[in-house]
C-alpha atoms as a PDB file:
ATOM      1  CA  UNK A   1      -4.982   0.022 -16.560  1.00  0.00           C
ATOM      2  CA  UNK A   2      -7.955  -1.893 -18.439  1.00  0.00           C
ATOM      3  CA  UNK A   3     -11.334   0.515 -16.948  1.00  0.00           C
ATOM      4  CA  UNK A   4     -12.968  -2.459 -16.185  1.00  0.00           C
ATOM      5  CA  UNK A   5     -10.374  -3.707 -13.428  1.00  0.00           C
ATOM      6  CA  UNK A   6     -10.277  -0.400 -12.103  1.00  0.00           C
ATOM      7  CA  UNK A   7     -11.857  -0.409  -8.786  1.00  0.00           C
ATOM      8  CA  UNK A   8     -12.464   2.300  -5.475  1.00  0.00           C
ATOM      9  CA  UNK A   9     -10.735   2.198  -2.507  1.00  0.00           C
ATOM     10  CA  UNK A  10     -14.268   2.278  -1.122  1.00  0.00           C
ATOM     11  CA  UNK A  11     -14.969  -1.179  -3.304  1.00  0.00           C
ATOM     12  CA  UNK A  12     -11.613  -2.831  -2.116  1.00  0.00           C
ATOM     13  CA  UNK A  13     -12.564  -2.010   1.455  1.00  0.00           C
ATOM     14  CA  UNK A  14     -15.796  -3.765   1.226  1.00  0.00           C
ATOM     15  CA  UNK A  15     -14.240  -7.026  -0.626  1.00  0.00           C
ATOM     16  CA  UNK A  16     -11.938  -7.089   2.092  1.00  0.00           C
ATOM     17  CA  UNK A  17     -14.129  -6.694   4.553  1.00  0.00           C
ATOM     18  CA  UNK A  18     -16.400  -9.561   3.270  1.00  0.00           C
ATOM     19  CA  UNK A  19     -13.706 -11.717   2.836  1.00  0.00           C
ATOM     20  CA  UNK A  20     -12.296 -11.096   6.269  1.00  0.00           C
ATOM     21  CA  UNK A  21     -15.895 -11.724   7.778  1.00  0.00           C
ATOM     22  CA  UNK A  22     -15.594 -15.052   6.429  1.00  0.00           C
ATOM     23  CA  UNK A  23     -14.066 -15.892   9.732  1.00  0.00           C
ATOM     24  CA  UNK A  24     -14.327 -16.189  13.234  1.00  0.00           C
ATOM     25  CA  UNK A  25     -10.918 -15.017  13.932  1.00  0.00           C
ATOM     26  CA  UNK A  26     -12.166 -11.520  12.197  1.00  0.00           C
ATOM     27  CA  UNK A  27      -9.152  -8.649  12.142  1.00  0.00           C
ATOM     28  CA  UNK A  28      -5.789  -8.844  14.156  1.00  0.00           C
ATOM     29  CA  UNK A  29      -5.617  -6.238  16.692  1.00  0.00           C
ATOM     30  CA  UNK A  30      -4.091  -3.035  15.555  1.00  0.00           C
ATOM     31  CA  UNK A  31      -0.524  -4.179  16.881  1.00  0.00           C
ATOM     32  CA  UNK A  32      -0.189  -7.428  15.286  1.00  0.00           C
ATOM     33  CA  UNK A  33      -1.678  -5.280  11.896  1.00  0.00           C
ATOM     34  CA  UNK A  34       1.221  -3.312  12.357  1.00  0.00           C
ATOM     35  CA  UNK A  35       3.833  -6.016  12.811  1.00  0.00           C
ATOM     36  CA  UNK A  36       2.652  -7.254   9.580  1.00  0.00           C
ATOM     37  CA  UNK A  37       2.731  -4.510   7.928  1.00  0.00           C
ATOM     38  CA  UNK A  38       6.313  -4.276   8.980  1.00  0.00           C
ATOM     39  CA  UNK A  39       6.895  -7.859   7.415  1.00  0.00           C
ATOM     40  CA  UNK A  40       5.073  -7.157   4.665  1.00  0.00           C
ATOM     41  CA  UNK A  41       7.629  -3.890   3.769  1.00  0.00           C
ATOM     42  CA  UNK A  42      10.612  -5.823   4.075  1.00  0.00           C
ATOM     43  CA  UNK A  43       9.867  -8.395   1.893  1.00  0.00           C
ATOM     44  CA  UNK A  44       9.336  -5.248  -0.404  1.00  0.00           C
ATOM     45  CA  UNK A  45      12.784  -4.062   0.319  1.00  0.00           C
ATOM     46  CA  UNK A  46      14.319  -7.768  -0.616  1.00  0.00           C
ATOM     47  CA  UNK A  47      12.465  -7.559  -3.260  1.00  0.00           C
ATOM     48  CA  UNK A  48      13.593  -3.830  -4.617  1.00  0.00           C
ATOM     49  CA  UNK A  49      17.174  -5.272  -3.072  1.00  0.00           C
ATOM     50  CA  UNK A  50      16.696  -8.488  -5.577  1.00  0.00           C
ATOM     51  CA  UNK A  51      16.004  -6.092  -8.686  1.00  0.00           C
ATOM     52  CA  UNK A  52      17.774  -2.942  -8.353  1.00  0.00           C
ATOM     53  CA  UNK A  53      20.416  -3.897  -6.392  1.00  0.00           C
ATOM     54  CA  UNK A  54      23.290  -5.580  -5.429  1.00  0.00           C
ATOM     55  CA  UNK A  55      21.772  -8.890  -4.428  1.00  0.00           C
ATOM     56  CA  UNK A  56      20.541 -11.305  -6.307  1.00  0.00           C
ATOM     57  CA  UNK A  57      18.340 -13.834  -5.073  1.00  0.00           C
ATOM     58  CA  UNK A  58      19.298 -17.287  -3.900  1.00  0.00           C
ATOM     59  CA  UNK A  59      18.763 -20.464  -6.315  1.00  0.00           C
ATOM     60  CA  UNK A  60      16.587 -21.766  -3.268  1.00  0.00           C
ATOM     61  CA  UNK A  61      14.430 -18.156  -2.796  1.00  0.00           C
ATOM     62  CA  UNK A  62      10.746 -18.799  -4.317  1.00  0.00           C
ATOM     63  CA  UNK A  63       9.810 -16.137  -7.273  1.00  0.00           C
ATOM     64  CA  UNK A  64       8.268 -13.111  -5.694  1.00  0.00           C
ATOM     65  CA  UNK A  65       7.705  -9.870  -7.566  1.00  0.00           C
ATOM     66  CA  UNK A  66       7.410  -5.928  -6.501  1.00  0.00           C
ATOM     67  CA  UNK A  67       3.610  -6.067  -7.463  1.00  0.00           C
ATOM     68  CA  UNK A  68       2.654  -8.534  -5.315  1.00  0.00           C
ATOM     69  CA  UNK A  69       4.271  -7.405  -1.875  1.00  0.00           C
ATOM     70  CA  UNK A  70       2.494  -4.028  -3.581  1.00  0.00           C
ATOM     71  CA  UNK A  71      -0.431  -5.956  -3.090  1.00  0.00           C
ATOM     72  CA  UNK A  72       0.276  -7.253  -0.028  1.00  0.00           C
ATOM     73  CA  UNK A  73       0.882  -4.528   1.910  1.00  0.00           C
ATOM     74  CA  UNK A  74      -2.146  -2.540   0.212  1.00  0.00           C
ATOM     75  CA  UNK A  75      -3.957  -5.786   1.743  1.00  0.00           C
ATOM     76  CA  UNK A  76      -2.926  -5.450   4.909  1.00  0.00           C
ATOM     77  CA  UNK A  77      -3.618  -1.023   4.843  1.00  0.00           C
ATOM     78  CA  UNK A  78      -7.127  -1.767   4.085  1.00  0.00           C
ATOM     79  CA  UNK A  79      -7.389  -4.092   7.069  1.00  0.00           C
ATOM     80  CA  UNK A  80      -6.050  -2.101   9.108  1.00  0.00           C
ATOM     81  CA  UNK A  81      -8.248   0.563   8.118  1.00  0.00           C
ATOM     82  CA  UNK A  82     -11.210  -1.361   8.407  1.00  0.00           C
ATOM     83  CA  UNK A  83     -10.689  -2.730  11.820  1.00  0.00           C
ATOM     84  CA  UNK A  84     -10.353   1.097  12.971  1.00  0.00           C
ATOM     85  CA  UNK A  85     -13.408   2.147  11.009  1.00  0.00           C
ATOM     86  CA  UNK A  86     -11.529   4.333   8.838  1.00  0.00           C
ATOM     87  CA  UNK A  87     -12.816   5.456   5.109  1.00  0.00           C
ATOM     88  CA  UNK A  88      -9.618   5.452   3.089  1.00  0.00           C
ATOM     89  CA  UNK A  89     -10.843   7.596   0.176  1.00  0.00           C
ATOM     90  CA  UNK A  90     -11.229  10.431   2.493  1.00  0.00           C
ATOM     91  CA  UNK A  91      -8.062   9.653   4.671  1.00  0.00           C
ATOM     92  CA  UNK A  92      -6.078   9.539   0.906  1.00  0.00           C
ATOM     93  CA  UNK A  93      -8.266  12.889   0.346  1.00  0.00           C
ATOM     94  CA  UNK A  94      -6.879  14.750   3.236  1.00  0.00           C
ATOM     95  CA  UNK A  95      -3.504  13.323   2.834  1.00  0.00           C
ATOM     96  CA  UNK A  96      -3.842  14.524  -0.989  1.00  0.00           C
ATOM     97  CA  UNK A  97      -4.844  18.247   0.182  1.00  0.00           C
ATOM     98  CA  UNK A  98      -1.836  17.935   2.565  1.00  0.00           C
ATOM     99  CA  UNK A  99       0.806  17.889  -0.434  1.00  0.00           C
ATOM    100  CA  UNK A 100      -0.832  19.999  -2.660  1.00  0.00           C
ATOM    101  CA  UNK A 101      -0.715  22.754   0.086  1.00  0.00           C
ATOM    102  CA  UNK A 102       2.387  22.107   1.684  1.00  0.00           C
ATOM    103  CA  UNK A 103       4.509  21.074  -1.290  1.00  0.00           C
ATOM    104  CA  UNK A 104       3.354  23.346  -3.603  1.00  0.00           C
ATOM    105  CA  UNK A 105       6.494  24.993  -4.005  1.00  0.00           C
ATOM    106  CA  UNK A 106       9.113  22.241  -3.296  1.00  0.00           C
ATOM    107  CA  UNK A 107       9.407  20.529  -6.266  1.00  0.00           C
ATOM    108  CA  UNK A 108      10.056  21.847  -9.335  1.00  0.00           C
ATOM    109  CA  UNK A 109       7.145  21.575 -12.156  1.00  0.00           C
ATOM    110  CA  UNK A 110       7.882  19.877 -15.695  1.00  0.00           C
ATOM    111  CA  UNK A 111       8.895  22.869 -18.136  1.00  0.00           C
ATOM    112  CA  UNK A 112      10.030  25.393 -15.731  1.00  0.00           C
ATOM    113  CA  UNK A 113      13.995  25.852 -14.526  1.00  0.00           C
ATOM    114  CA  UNK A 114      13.019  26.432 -10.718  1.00  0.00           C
ATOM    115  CA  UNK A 115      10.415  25.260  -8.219  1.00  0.00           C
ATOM    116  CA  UNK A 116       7.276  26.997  -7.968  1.00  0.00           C
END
């Protein structure tokens, strides 16, 4: 990634946020965040579906791509986020601590036979 698109989840909260303040209408309420968020990941799996698997898209079906429902649904996390007032860089913290202490051993490292 070129270092000067690289941006922090702190950064992308704030664009959001002052795009979002834009409007009246401000953030959906959690439960139509999450419905969308549902939406969002199935038009991720069609999209998967449409690459790796079995079934390719219709003539009709509008070009799509894996990096933009990516993008989508990262959209709609930091919404969702910053409705609830949560700081993502320390909830991806946490969750980070999480696997490094409670995976440690379950996968196995690059140049060993076994797991940790």
């Amino acid at each position: 990634m070129d270092a000067l698109k690289e941006k922090t989840l702190a950064a992308m909260q704030r664009e959001v946020d002052a795009y979002i303040s834009q409007y009246k209408e401000g953030y959906f309420s959690p439960l139509a965040m999450l419905a969308r968020m549902a939406e969002e990941v199935g038009e991720l799996a069609r999209e998967v579906n449409h690459r790796f698997g079995e079934k390719p898209k219709k003539p009709t079906e509008e070009e799509n791509s894996i990096e933009l429902e990516l993008g989508d649904i990262l959209f709609i996390a930091i919404c969702f986020a910053n409705s609830l007032g949560i700081d993502l860089t320390d909830s991806f913290d946490r969750v980070m601590e999480k696997f490094r202490t409670r995976d440690k051993n379950r996968w196995t490292p690059k140049g060993t036979d076994s797991p940790a």
